[in-house]
N, C-alpha and C. Protein backbone atom coordinates (compact mmCIF):
# COMPACT_ATOMS: atom_id res chain seq x y z
N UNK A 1 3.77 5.33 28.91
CA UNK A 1 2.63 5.35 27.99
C UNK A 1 3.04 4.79 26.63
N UNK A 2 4.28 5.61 26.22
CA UNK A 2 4.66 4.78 24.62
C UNK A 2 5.09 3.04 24.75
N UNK A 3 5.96 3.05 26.09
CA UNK A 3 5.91 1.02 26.17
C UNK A 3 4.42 0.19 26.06
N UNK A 4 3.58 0.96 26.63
CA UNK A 4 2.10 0.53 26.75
C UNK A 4 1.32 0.36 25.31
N UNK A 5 1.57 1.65 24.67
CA UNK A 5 0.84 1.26 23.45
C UNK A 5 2.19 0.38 22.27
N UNK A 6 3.56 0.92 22.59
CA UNK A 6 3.86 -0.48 21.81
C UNK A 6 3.91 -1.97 21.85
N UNK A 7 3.59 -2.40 23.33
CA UNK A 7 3.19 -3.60 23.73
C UNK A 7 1.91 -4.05 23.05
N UNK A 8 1.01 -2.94 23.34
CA UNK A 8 -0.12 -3.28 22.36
C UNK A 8 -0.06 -3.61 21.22
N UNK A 9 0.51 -2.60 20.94
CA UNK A 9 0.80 -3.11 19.14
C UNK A 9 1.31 -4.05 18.79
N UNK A 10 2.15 -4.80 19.54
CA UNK A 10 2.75 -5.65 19.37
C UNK A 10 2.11 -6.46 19.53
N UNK A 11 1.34 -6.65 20.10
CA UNK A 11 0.42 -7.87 20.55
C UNK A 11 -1.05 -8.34 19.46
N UNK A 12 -1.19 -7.04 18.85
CA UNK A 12 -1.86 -6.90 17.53
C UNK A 12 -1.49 -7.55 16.64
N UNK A 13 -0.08 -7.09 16.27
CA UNK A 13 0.52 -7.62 15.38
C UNK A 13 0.63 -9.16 15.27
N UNK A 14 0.90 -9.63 16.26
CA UNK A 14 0.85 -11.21 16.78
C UNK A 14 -0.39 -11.85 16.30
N UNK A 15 -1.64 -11.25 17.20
CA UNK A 15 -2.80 -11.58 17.11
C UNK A 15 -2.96 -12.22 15.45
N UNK A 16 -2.94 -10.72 14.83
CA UNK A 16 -3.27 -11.19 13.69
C UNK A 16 -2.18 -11.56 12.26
N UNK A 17 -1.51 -12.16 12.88
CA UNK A 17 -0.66 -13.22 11.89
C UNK A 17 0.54 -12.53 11.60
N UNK A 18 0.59 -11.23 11.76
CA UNK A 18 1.58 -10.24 10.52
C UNK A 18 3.09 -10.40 11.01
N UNK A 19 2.89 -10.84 12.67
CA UNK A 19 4.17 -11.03 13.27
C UNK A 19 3.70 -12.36 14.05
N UNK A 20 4.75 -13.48 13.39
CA UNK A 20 4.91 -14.59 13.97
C UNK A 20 5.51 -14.73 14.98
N UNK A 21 5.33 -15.87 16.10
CA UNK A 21 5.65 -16.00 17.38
C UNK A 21 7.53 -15.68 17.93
N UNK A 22 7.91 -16.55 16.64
CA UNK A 22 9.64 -16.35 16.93
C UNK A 22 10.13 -14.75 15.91
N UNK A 23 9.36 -14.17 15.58
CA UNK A 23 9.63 -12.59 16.03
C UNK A 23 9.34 -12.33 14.68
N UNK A 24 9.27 -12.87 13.18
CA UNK A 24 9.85 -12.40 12.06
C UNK A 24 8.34 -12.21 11.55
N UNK A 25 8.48 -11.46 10.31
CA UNK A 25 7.10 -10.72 9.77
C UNK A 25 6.88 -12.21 9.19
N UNK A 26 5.63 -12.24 8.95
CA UNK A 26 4.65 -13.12 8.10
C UNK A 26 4.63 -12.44 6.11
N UNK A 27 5.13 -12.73 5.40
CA UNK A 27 5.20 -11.91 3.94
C UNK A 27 3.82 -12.21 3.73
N UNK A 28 3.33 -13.49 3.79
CA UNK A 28 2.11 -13.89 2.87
C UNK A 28 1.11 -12.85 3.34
N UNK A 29 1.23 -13.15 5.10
CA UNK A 29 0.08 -12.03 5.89
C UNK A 29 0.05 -11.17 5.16
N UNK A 30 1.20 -10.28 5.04
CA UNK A 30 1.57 -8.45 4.80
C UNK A 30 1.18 -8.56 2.72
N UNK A 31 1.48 -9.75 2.20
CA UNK A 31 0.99 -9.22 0.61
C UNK A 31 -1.02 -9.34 1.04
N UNK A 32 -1.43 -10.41 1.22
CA UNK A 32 -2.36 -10.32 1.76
C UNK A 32 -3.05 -8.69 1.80
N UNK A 33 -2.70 -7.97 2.59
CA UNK A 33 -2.76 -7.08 3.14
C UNK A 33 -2.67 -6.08 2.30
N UNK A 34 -1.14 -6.12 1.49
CA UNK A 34 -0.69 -5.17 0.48
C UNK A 34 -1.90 -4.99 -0.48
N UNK A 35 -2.29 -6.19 -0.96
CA UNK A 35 -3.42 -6.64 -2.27
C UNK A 35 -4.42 -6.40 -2.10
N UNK A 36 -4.78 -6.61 -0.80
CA UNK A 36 -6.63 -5.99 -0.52
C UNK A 36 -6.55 -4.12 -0.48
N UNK A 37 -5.46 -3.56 -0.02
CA UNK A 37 -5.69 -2.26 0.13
C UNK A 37 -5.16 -1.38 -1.11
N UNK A 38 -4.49 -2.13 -1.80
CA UNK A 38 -3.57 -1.47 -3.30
C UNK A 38 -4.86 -1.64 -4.49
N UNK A 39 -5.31 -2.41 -4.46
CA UNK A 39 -6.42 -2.15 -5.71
C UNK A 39 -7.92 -1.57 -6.00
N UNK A 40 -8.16 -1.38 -4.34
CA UNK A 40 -9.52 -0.56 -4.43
C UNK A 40 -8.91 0.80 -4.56
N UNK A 41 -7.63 1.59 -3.73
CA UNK A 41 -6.94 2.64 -3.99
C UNK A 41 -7.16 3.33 -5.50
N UNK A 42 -5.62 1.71 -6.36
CA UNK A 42 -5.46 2.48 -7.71
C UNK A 42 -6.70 2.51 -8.15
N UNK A 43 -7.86 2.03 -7.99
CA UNK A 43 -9.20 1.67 -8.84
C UNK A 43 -9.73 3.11 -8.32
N UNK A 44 -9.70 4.05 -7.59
CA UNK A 44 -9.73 4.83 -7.44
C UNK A 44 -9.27 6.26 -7.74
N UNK A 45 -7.92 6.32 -7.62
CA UNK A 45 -6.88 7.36 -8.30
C UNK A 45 -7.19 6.74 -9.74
N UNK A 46 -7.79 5.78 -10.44
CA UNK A 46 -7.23 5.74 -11.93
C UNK A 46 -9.25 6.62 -11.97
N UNK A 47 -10.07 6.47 -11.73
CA UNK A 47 -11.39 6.87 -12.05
C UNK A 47 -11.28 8.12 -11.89
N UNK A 48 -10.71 8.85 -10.56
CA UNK A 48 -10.55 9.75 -10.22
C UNK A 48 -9.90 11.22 -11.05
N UNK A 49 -8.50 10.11 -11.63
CA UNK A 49 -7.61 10.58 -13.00
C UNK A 49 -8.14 10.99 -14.11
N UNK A 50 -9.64 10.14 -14.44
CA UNK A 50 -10.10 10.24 -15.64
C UNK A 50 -9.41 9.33 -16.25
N UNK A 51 -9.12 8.25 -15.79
CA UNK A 51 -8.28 7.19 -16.59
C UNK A 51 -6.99 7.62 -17.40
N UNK A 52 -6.09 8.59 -16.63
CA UNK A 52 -5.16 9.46 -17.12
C UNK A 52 -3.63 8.42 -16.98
N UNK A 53 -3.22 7.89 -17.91
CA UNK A 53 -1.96 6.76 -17.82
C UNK A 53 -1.14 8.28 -17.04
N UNK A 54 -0.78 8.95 -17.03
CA UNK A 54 0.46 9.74 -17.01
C UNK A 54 0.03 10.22 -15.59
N UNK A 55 -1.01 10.55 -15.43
CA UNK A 55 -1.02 10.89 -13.77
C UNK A 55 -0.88 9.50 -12.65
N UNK A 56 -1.21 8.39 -12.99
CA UNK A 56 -0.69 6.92 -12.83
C UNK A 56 0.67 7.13 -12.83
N UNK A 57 1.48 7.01 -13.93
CA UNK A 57 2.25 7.33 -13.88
C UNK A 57 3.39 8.27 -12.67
N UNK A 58 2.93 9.39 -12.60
CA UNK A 58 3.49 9.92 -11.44
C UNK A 58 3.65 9.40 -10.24
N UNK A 59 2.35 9.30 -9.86
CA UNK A 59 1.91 8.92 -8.31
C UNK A 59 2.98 7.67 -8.41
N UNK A 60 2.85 6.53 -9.53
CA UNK A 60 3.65 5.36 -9.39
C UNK A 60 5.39 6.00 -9.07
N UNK A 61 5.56 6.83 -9.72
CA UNK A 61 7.29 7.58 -9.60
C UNK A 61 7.26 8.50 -8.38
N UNK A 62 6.56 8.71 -7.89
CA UNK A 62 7.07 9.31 -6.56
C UNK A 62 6.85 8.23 -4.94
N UNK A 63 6.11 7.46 -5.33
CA UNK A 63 5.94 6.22 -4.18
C UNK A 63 7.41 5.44 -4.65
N UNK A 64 7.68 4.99 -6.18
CA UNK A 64 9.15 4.06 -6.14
C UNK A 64 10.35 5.19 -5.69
N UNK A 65 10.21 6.04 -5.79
CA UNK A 65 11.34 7.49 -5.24
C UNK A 65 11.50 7.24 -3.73
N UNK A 66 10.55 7.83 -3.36
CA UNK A 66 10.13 7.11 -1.95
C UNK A 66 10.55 6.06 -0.96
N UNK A 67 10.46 5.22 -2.16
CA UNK A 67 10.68 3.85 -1.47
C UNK A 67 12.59 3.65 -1.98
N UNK A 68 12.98 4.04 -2.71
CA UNK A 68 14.41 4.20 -3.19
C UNK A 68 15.25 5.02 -2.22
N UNK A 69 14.51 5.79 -1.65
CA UNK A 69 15.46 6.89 -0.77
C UNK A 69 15.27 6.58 0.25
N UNK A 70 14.05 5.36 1.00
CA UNK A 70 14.46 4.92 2.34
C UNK A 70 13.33 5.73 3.03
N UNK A 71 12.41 6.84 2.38
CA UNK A 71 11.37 7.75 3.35
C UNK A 71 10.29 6.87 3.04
N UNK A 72 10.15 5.52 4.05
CA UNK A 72 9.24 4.80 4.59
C UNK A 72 7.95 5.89 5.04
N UNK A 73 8.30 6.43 5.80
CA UNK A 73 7.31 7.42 6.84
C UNK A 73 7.03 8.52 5.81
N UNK A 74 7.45 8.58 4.89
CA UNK A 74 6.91 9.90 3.77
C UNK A 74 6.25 9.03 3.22
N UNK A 75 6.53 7.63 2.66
CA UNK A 75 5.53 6.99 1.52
C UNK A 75 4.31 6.76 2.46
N UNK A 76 4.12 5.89 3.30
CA UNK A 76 2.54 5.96 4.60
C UNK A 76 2.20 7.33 4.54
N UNK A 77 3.03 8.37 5.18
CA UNK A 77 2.21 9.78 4.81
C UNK A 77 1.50 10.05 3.51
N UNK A 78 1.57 9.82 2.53
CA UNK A 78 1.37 10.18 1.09
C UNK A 78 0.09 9.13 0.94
N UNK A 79 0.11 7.47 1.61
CA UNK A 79 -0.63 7.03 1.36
C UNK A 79 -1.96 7.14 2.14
N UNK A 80 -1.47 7.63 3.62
CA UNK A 80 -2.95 8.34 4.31
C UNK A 80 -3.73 9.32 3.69
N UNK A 81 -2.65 10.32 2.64
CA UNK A 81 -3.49 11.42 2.41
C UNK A 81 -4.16 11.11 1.51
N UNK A 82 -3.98 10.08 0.25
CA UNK A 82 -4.00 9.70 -0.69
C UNK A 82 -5.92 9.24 -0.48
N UNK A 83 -5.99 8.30 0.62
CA UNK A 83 -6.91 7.77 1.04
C UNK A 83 -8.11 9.08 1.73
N UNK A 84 -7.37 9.61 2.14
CA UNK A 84 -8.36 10.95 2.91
C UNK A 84 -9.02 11.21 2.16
N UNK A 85 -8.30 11.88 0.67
CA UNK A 85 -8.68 12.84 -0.52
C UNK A 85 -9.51 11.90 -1.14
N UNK A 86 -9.22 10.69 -1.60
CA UNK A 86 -10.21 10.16 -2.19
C UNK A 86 -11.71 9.68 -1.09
N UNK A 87 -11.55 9.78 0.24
CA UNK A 87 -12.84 9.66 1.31
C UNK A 87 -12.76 8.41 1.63
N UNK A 88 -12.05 7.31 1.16
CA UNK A 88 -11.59 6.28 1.86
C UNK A 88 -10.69 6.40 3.49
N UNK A 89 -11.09 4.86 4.02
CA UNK A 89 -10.71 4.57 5.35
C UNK A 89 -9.65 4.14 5.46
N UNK A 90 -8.41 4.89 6.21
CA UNK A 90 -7.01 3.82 6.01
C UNK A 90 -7.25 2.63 6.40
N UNK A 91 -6.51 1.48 6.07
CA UNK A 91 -6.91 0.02 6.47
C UNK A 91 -6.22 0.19 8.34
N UNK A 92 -7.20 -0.20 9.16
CA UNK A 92 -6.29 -0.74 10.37
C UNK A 92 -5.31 -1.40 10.28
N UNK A 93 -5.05 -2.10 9.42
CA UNK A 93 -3.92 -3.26 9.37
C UNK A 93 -2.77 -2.26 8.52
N UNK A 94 -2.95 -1.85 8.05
CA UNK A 94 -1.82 -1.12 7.45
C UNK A 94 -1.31 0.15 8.32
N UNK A 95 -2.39 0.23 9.11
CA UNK A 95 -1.81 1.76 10.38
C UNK A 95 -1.00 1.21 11.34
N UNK A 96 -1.30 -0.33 11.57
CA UNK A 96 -0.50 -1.55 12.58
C UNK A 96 0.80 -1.40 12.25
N UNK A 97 0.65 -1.74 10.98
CA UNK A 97 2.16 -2.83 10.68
C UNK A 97 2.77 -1.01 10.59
N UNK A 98 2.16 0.22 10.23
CA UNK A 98 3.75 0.74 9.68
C UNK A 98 4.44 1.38 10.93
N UNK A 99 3.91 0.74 11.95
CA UNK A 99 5.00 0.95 13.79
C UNK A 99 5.97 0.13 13.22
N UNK A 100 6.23 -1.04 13.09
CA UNK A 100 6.96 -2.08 12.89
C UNK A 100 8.03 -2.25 11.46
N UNK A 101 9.11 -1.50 12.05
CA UNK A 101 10.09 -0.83 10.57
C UNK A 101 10.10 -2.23 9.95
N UNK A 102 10.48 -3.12 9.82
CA UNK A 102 10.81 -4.64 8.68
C UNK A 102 9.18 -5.02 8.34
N UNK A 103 8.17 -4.72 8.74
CA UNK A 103 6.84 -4.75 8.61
C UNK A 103 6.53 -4.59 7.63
N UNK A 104 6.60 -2.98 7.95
CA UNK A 104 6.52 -1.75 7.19
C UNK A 104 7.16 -1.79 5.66
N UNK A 105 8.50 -1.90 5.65
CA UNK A 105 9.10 -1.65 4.55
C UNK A 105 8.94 -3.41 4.07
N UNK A 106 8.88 -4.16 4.33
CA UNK A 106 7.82 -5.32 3.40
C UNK A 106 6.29 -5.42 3.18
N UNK A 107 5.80 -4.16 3.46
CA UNK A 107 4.79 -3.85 3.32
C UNK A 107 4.47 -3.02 1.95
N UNK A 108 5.62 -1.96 1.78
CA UNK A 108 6.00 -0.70 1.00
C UNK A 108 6.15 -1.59 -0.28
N UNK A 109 7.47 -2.15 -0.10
CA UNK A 109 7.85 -3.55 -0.94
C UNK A 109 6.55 -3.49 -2.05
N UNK A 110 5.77 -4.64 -1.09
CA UNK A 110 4.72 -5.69 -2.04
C UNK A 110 3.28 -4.67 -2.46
N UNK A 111 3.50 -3.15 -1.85
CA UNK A 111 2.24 -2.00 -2.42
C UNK A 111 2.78 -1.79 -3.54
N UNK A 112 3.96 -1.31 -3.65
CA UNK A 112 4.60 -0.89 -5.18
C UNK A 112 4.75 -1.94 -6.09
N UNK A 113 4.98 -2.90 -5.92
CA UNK A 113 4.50 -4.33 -6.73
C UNK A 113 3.31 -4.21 -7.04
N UNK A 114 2.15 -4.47 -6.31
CA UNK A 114 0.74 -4.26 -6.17
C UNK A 114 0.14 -3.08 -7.36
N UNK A 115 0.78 -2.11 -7.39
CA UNK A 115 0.69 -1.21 -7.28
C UNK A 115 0.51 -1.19 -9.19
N UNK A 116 2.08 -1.62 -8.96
CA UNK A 116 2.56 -1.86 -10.87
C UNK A 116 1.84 -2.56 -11.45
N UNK A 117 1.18 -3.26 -10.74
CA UNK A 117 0.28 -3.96 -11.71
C UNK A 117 -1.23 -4.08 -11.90
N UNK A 118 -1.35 -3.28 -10.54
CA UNK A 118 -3.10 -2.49 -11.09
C UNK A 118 -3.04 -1.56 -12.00
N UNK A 119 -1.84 -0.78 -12.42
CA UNK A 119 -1.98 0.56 -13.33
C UNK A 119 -1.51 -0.47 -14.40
N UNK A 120 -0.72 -1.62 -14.53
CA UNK A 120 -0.66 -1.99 -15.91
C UNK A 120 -1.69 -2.83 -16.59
N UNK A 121 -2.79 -3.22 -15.58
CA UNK A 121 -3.99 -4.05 -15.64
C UNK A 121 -5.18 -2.92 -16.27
N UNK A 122 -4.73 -1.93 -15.54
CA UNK A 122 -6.35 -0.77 -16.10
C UNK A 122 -5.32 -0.23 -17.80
N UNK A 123 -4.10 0.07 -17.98
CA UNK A 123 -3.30 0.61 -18.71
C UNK A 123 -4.06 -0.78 -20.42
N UNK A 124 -3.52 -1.74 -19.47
CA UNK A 124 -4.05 -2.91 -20.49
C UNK A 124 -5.36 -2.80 -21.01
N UNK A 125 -6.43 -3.05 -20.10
CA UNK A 125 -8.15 -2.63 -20.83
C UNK A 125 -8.18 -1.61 -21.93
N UNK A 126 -7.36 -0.78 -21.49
CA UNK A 126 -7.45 0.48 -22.55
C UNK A 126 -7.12 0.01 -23.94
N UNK A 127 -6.08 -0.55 -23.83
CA UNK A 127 -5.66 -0.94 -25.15
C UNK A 127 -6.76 -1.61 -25.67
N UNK A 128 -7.21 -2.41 -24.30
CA UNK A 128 -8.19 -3.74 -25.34
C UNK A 128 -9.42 -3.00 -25.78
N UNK A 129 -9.83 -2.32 -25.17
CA UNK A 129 -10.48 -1.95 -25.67
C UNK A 129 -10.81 -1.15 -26.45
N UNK A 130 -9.88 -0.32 -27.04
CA UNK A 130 -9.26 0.79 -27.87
C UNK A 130 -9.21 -0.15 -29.49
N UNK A 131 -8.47 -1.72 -28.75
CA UNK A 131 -8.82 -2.37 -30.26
C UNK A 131 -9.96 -3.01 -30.98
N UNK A 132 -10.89 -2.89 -29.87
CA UNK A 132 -12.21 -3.59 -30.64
C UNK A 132 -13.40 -2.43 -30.53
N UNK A 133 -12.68 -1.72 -30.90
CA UNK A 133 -13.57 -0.27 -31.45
C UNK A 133 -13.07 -0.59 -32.88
């Protein structure tokens, strides 16, 4: 049963670009991917926050922790729940790739990138707009 559905998956993965034919991940696919699901998120946790830099903040320090100590499968956990609580749908494509460990952790990669720079993009408005008051 588990060869069956990882064949599947595998074949998913193929299908849709994320794993190229001679075996190796696709990056562009997986930022792709990273970028469509990282900014409706933070656009979420930051509204959610009350536009709180410091609770940004956190969430950003415990996903790079995360990702520093190698708990791949804790950071996806954190980001399913993340999505639950706010009533969002995990992306299919992101439930795909995190079977696929080199996927996955170039996946993790380009969210926390993603990531840094939606909170420094909403972090930024503030200012701007803080100065033309």
């Amino acid at each position: 049963m588990y060869t069956l559905e990882k064949t599947t998956a595998q074949r998913l993965l193929l299908d849709k670009g994320i794993i190229l034919q001679s075996g190796a991940i696709c990056q562009d696919k997986i930022n792709l991917i990273s970028g469509a699901m990282t900014a409706p998120l933070i656009e979420m946790l930051w509204i959610s926050s009350g536009y709180d830099t410091k609770s940004m903040e956190r969430i950003s320090t415990i996903f790079t922790y995360l990702y520093n100590k190698n708990q791949e499968a804790e950071m996806m956990a954190l980001l399913r729940i993340l999505y639950d609580v706010l009533g969002m749908i995990f992306p299919e494509d992101a439930e795909l790739l995190a079977g696929h460990p080199e996927a996955r952790q170039y996946f993790l990669f380009s969210f926390l990138l993603d990531m840094g720079d939606c909170i420094q993009n909403f972090i930024d408005e503030i200012v701007v707009k803080r100065n033309e008051i």
